[in-house]
Protein backbone atom coordinates (compact mmCIF):
# COMPACT_ATOMS: atom_id res chain seq x y z
CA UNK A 1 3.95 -12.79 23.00
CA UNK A 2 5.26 -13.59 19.49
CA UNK A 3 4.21 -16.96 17.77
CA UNK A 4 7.55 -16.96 16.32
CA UNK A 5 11.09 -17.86 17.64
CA UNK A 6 12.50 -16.59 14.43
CA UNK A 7 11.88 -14.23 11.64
CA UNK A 8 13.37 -12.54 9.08
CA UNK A 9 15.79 -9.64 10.02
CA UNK A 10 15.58 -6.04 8.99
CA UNK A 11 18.59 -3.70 7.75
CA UNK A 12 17.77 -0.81 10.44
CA UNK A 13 15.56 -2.41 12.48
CA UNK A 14 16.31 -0.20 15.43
CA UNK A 15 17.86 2.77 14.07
CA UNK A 16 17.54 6.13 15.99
CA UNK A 17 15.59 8.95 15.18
CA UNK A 18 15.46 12.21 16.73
CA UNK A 19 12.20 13.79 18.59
CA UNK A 20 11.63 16.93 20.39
CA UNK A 21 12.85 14.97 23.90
CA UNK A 22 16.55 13.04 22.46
CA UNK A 23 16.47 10.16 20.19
CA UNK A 24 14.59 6.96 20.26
CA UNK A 25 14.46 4.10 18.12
CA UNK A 26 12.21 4.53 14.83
CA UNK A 27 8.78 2.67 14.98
CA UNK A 28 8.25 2.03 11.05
CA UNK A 29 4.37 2.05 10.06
CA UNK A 30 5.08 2.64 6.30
CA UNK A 31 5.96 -0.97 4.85
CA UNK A 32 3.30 -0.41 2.49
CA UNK A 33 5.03 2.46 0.83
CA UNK A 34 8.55 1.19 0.83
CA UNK A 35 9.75 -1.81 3.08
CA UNK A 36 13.51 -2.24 4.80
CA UNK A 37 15.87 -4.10 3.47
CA UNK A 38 16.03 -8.02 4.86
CA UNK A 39 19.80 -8.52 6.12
CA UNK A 40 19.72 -12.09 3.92
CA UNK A 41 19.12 -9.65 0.76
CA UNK A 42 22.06 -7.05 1.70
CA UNK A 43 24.17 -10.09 2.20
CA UNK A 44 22.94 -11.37 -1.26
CA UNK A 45 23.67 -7.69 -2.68
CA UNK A 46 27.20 -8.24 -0.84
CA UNK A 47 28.26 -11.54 -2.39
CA UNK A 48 27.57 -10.57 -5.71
CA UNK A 49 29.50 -7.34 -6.04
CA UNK A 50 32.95 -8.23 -6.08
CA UNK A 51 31.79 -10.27 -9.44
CA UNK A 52 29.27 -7.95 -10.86
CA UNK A 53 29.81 -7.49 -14.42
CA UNK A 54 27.58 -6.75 -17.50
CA UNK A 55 25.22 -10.13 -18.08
CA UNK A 56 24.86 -11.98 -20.99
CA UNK A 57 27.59 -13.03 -23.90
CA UNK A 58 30.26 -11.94 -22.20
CA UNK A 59 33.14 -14.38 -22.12
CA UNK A 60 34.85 -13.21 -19.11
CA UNK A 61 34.44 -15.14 -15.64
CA UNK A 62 33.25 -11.67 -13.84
CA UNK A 63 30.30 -11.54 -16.56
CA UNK A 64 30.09 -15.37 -16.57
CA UNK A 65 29.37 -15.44 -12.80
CA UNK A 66 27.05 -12.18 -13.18
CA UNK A 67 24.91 -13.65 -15.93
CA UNK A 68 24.72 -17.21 -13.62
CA UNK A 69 23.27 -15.14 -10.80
CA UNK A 70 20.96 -13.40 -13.08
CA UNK A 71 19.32 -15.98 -14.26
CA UNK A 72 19.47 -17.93 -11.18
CA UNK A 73 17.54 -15.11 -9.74
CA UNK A 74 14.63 -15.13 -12.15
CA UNK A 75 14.21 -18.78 -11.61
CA UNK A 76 14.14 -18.22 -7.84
CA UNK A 77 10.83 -15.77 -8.75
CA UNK A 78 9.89 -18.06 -11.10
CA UNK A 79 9.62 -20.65 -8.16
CA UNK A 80 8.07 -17.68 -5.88
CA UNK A 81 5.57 -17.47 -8.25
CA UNK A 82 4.42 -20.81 -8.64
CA UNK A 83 6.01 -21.20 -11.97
CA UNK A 84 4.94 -18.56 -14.71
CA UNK A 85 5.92 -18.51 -18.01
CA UNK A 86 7.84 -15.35 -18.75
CA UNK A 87 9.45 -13.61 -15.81
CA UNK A 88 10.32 -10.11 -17.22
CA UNK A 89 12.63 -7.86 -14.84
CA UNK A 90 11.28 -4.26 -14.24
CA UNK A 91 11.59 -1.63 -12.31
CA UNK A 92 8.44 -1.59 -10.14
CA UNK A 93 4.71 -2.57 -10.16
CA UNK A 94 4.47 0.94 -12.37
CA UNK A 95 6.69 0.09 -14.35
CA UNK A 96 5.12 -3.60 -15.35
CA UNK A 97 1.89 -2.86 -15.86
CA UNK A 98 2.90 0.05 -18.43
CA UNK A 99 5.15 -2.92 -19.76
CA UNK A 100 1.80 -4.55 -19.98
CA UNK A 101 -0.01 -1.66 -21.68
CA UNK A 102 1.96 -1.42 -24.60
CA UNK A 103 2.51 -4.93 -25.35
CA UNK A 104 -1.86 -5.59 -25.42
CA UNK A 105 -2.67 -6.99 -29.11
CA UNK A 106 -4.94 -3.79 -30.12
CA UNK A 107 -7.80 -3.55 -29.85
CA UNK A 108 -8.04 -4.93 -26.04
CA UNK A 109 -10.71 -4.22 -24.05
CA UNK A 110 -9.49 -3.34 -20.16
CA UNK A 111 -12.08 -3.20 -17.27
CA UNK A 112 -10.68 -2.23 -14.03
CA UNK A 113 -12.05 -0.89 -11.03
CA UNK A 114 -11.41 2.80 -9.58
CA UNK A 115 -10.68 1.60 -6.60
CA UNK A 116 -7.08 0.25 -7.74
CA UNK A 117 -3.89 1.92 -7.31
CA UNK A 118 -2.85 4.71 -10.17
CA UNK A 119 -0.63 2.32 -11.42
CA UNK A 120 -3.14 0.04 -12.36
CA UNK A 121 -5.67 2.26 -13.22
CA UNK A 122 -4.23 4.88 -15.85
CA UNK A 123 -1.67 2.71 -18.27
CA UNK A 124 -4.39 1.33 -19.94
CA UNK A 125 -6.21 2.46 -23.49
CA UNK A 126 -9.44 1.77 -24.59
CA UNK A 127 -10.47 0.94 -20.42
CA UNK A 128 -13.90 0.35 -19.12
CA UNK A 129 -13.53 2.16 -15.67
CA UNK A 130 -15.76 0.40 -13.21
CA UNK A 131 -16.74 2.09 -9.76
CA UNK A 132 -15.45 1.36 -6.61
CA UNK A 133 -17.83 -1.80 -5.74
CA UNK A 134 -19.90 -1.74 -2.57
CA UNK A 135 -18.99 -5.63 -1.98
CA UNK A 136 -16.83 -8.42 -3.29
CA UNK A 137 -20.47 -10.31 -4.62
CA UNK A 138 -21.25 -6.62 -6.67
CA UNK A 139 -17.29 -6.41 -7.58
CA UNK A 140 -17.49 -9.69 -9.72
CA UNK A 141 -21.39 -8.99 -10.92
CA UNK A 142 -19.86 -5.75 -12.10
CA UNK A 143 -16.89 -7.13 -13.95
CA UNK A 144 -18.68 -9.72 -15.57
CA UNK A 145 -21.15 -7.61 -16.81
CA UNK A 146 -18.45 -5.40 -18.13
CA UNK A 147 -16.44 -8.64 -19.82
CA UNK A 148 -19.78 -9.89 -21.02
CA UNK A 149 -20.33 -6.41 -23.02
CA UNK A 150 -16.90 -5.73 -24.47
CA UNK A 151 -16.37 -5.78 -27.71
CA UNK A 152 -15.15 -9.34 -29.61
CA UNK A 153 -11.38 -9.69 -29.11
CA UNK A 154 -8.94 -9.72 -26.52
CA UNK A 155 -10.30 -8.79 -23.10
CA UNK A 156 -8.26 -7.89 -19.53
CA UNK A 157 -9.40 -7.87 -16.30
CA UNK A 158 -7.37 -5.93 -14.06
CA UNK A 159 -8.00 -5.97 -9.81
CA UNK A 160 -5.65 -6.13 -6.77
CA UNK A 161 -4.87 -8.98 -4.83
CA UNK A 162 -5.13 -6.31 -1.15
CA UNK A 163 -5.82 -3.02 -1.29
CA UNK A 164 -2.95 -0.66 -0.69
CA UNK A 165 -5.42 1.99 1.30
CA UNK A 166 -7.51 -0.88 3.37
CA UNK A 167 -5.16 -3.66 3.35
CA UNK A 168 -8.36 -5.52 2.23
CA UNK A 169 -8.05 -8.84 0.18
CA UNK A 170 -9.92 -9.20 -3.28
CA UNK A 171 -10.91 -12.86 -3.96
CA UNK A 172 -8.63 -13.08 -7.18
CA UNK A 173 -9.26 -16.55 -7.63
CA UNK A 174 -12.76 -16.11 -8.26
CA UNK A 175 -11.77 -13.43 -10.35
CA UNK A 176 -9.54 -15.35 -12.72
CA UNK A 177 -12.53 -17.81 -12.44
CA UNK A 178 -15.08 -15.40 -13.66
CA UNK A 179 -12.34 -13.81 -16.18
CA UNK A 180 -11.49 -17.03 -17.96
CA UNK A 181 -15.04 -18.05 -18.54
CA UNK A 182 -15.95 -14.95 -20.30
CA UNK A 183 -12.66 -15.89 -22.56
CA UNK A 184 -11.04 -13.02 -20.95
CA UNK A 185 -7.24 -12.73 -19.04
CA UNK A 186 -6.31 -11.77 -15.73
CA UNK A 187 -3.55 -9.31 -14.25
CA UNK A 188 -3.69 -8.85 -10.90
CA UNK A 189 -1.48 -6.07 -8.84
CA UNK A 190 0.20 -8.13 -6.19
CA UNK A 191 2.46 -5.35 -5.12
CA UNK A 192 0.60 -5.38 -1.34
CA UNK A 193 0.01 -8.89 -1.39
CA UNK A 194 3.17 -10.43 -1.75
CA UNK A 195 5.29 -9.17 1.03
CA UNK A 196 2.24 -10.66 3.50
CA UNK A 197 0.92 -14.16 1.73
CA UNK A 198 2.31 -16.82 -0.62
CA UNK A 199 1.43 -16.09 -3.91
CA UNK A 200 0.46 -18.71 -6.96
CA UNK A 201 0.29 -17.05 -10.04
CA UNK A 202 -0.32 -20.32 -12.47
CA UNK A 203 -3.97 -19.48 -12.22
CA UNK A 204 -2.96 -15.85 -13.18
CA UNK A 205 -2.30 -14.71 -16.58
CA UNK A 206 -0.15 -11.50 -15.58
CA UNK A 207 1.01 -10.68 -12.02
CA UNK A 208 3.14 -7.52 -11.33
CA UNK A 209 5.17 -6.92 -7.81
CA UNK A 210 7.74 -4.49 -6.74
CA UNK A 211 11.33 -5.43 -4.95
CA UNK A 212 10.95 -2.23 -2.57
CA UNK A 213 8.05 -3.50 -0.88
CA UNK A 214 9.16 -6.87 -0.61
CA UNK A 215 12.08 -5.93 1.48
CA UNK A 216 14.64 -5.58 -1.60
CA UNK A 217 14.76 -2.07 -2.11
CA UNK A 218 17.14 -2.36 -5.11
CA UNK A 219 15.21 -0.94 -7.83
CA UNK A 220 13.09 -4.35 -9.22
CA UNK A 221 10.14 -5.58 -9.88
CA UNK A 222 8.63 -8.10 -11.81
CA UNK A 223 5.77 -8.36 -14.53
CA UNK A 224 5.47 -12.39 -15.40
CA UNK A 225 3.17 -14.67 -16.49
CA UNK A 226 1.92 -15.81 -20.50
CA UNK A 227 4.66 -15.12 -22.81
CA UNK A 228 2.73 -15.13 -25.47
CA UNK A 229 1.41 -11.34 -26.14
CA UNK A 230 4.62 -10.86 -24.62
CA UNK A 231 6.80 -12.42 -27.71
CA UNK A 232 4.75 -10.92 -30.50
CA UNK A 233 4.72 -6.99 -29.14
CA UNK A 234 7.14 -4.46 -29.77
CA UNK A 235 10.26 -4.20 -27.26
CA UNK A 236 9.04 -1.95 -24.45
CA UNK A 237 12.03 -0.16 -24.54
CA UNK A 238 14.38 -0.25 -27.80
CA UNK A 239 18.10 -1.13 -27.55
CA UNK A 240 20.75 -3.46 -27.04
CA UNK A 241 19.91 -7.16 -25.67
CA UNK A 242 16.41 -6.70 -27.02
CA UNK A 243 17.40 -7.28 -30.83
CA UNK A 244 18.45 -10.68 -32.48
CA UNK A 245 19.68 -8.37 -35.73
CA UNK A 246 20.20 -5.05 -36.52
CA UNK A 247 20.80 -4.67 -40.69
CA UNK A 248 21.50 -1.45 -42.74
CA UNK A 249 18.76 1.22 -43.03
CA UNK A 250 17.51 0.58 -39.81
CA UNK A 251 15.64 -2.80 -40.21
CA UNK A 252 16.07 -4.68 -37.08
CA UNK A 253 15.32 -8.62 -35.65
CA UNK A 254 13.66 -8.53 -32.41
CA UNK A 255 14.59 -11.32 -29.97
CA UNK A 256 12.02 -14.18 -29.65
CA UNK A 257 12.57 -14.70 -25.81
CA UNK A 258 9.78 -13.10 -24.03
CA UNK A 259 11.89 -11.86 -21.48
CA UNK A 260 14.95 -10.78 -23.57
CA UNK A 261 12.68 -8.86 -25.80
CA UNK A 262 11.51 -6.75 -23.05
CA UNK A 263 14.79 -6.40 -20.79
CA UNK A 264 16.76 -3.97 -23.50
CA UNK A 265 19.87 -2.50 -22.01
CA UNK A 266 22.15 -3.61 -19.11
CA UNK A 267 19.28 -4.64 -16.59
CA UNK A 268 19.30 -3.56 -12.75
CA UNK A 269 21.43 -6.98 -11.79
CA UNK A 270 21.71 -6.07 -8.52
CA UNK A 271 18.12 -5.73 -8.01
CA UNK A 272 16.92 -8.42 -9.73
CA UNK A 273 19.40 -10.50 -7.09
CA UNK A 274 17.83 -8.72 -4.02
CA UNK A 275 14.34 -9.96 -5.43
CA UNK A 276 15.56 -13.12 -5.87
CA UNK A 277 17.06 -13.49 -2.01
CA UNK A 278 13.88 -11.84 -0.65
CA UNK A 279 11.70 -14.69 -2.41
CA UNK A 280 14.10 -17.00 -0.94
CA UNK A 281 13.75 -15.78 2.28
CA UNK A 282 9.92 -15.34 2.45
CA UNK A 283 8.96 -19.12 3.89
CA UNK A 284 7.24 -20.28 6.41
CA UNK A 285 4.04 -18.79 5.47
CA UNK A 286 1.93 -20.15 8.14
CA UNK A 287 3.63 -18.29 11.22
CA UNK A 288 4.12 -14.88 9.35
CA UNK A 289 0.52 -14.95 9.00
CA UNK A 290 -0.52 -15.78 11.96
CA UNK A 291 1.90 -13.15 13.70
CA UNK A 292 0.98 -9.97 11.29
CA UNK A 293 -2.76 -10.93 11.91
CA UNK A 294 -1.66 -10.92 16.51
CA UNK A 295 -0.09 -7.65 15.65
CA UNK A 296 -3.07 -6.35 12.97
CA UNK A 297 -5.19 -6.88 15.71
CA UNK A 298 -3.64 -5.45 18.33
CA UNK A 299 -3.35 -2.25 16.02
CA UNK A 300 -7.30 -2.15 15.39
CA UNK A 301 -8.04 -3.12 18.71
CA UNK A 302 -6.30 -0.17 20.33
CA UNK A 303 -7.37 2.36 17.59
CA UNK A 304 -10.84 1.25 18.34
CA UNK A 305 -10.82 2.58 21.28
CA UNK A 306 -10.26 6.22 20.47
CA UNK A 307 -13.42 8.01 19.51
CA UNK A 308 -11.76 10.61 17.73
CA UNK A 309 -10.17 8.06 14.98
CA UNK A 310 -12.10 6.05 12.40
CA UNK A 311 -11.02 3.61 10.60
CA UNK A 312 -11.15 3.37 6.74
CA UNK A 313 -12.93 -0.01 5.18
CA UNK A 314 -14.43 -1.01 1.70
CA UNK A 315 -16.24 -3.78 2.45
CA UNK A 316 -16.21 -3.89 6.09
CA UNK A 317 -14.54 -4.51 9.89
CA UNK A 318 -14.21 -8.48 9.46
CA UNK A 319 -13.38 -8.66 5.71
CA UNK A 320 -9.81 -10.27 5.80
CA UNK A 321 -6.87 -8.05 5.11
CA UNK A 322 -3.18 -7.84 5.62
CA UNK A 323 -1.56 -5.67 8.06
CA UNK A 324 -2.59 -2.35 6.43
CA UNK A 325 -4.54 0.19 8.46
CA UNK A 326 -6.06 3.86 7.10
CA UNK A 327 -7.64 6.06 9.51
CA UNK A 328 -8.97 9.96 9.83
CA UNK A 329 -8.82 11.71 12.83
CA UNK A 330 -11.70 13.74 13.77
CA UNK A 331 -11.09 17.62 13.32
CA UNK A 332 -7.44 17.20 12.27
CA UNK A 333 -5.55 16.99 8.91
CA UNK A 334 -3.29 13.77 8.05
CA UNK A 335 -0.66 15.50 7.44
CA UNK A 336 -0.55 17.16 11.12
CA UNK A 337 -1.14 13.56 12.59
CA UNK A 338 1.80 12.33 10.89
CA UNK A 339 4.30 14.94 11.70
CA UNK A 340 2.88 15.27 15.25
CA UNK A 341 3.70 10.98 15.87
CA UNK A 342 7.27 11.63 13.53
CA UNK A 343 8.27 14.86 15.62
CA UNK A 344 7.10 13.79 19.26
CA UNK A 345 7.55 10.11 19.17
CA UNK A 346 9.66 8.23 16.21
CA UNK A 347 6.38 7.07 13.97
CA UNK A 348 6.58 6.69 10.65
CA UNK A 349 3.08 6.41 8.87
CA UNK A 350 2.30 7.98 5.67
CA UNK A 351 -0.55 10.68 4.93
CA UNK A 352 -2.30 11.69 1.71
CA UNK A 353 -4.49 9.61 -1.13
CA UNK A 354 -1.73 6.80 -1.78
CA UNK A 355 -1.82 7.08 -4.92
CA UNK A 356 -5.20 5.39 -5.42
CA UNK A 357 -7.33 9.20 -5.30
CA UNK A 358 -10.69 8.06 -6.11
CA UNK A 359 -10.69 5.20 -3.48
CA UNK A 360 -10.00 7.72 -1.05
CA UNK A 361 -12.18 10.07 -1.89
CA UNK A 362 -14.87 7.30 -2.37
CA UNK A 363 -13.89 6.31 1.44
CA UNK A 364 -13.68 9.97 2.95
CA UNK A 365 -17.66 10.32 1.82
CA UNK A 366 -17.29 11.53 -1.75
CA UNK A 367 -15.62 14.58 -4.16
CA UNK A 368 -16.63 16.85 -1.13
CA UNK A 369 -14.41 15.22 1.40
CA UNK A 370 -17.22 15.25 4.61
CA UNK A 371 -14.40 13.52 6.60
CA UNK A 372 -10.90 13.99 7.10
CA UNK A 373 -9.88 18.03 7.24
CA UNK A 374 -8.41 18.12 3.85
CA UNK A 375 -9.45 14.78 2.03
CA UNK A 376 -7.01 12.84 3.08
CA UNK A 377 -5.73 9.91 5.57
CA UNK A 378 -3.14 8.73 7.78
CA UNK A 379 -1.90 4.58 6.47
CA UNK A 380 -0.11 2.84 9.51
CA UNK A 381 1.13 -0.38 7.90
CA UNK A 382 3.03 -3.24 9.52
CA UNK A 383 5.44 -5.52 8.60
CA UNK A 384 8.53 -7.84 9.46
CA UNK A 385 10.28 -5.43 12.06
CA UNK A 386 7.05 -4.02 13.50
CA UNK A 387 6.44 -5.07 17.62
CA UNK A 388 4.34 -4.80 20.21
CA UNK A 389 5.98 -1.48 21.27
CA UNK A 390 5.72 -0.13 18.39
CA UNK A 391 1.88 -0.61 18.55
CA UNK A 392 1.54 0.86 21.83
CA UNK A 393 3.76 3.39 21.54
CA UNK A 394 1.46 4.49 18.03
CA UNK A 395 -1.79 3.80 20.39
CA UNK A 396 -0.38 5.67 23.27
CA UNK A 397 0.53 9.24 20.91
CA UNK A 398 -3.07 9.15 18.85
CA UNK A 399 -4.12 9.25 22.46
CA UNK A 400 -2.30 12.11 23.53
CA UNK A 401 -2.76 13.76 20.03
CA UNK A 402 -6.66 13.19 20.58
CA UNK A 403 -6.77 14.47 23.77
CA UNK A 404 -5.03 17.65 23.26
CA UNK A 405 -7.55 18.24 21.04
C-alpha cells in the first residue's frame, strides 16, 4: 500500500493508449526523459493567460500583472533553491550550462567526469575529461587530483547530483567540499535530482535544472547561483532587455543585473510560471521519498528475478539512487524491448545511450559493446503518477518477452 494519502496530481495520469488487444491506460516509465504536467502547474499556466502580456516596463495593467508573476516566479525558485544569488531563466539544463560556458572568465580550467550527461560534458573549453570513476572514494581522489594540477586561475568542477542512466546519487556535498578547498567552484547538474529530493544550492556555486522534468513541461529551466561571473560576461544572447544603452555606431551598455543581462528578448513567461508552481508544489519531502524508494524497490525486486535482464550500476546494487532503473536484456536489442512493452502492453520506457554515450558504453563492457545486442539499454524511470500496477504490469511483459525468447 501507498505511504501517502495524497500526492501531487498528473495532467494524463490515466490516458489511453492503444495495443494490439484495444486500449488500456498508459503506464509511464520515462519521467526521466520528460515528466507530465502537475494539474497545480496547468492551473498556474491557466490563471495567468487571460493577463499574459510582455514583462518588464510596460505601463499597462496586462504587462503590470505579467511582470508581477514573473518575478514572483523566480523568487518562488529562488526559495526552491535554498536562496541563490542570481536565478537566470533558460530554456533547459542544455541550455544553462552553455549559458555557463560562455560566461567562464577565460582561461578556466573545467574537470568533469565522462560519465555525465552530454549536456554537461561538451559546452565546456579548455576541459580536463576525467573517466568514469570506479567508486564515489576514486571519483573525488580523481577530481582533486585534477583541481590540484590545473593551471593558476579560475577552476570548475562539474558532476551530477543522480545519474540520469543509474539513477545513482553523487555525494555533491563532499564535492563542493573538496572543490572549495582547492579554491575551485562547483556546478552541479540537478536536472535528475530535483524532481525526486529537496535541493539546497547555497553550498553550490552553479546549479542547472529543467521545467520538463520537473513536471512543468513549458519550455524552462533554470541556471542560478553566484552572480558574479555572471554580471561581468557578455550577454549570452544579444538583444532587447539585456542592454542598459544602446548609442550610435553600435556601442552598447549592458545591464548590470545578473539575470537581466542574460534573459535578452521576451522570456518564456509562461514557463518560467509553470517552474515556479511546480517548486511550489514539490513539499513534503519526507513521504515522496519514502514512496518512490516502496515503488524503486518493488521495480528492482521484480526485475531481479528474471535471469534474462541485468541491471545497469556504477558503483553498485545498494548505492542510493532515485527511482531510475537501466537494464539489458539478454540476446535482445533495446529498442525491440521497448516497442514490444509500448505495442503489447501500454509501457513507456526509453531505449538508447541517453544522451550520456560513454557512460553507457563504459556500463555495457566497453567500445565493443559485450552486452546489450546493439550497445544500448532500456531506462524504466518512475515518478509521481507511477503505481503498483504499473510495476507489475512492466514485471509481468519482460516476463513474457523473456520467455518467448
Amino acid at each position: 500500500m501507498s505511504v501517502l494519502t495524497r500526492i501531487p496530481q498528473l495532467v494524463g495520469a490515466d490516458a489511453p493508449v492503444p495495443v494490439t488487444t484495444g486500449v488500456v491506460p498508459y503506464a509511464n516509465f520515462d519521467y526521466a526523459a520528460s515528466a507530465p504536467c502537475l494539474e497545480s502547474v496547468q492551473e498556474a499556466v491557466t490563471r495567468a493567460l487571460p493577463y499574459y502580456s510582455s514583462v518588464h516596463r510596460g505601463a499597462g495593467y496586462a504587462s503590470q500583472v505579467t511582470t508581477r508573476a514573473y518575478e514572483e516566479a523566480r523568487e518562488s525558485v529562488r526559495s526552491f533553491l535554498g536562496g541563490p544569488q542570481a536565478v537566470v531563466f533558460t530554456r533547459n539544463t542544455t541550455d544553462s550550462f552553455n549559458l555557463l560556458a560562455r560566461a567562464l572568465p577565460v582561461p578556466t580550467s573545467v574537470v568533469v567526469f565522462e560519465s555525465e550527461h552530454h549536456a554537461t560534458q561538451l559546452p565546456w573549453r579548455n576541459a580536463v575529461r576525467l573517466p568514469v570513476p570506479a567508486s564515489p572514494i576514486e571519483a573525488l581522489r580523481a577530481a582533486g587530483e585534477a583541481l590540484r594540477v590545473c593551471p593558476q586561475g579560475p577552476r570548475l568542477l562539474v558532476i551530477t547530483a543522480a545519474s540520469n542512466v543509474t539513477g545513482e546519487l553523487w555525494p555533491v556535498q563532499e564535492f563542493a567540499d573538496l572543490a572549495h578547498r582547492h579554491g575551485a567552484r562547483i556546478a552541479v547538474d540537478a536536472a535528475q535530482l530535483a524532481p525526486h529530493r529537496p535541493l539546497d544550492a547555497r553550498d553550490l556555486d552553479y546549479v542547472a535544472l529543467s521545467g520538463h522534468k520537473l513536471y512543468a513541461p513549458f519550455g524552462a529551466g533554470v541556471l542560478a547561483g553566484r552572480a558574479d561571473w555572471l554580471r561581468a560576461a557578455a550577454p549570452y544572447l544579444k538583444g532587447g532587455g539585456a542592454s542598459r544603452n544602446v548609442g550610435s555606431g553600435g556601442s552598447v551598455e549592458w545591464a548590470a543585473d545578473a539575470e537581466q543581462r542574460h534573459e535578452a528578448g521576451t522570456p518564456n513567461v509562461l514557463g518560467a510560471i509553470a517552474l515556479a508552481a511546480a517548486c511550489e508544489t514539490l513539499t513534503g519531502w519526507e513521504d515522496l521519498i519514502a514512496e518512490e524508494e516502496r515503488l524503486l524497490g518493488r521495480l528492482r525486486e521484480g526485475l531481479a528475478q528474471l535471469p534474462a535482464v541485468r541491471e545497469l550500476s556504477l558503483w553498485g546494487p545498494e548505492h542510493p539512487r532515485v527511482g531510475i532503473v537501466s537494464f539489458t536484456v539478454e540476446g535482445r536489442s533495446a529498442r525491440s524491448v521497448a516497442e514490444y512493452l509500448s505495442a503489447e502492453h501500454g509501457i513507456g520506457v526509453r531505449d538508447g545511450k541517453f544522451c550520456a554515450h560513454p557512460l553507457v558504453r563504459h556500463l555495457l563492457g566497453g567500445e565493443g559493446g559485450c552486452e546489450g545486442a546493439d550497445g544500448t539499454a532500456v531506462r524504466a524511470s518512475i515518478g509521481l503518477g507511477t503505481t503498483d500496477e504499473h510495476i507489475d504490469r512492466l514485471i509481468a511483459a519482460l516476463r513474457t518477452f523473456t520467455d518467448a525468447t
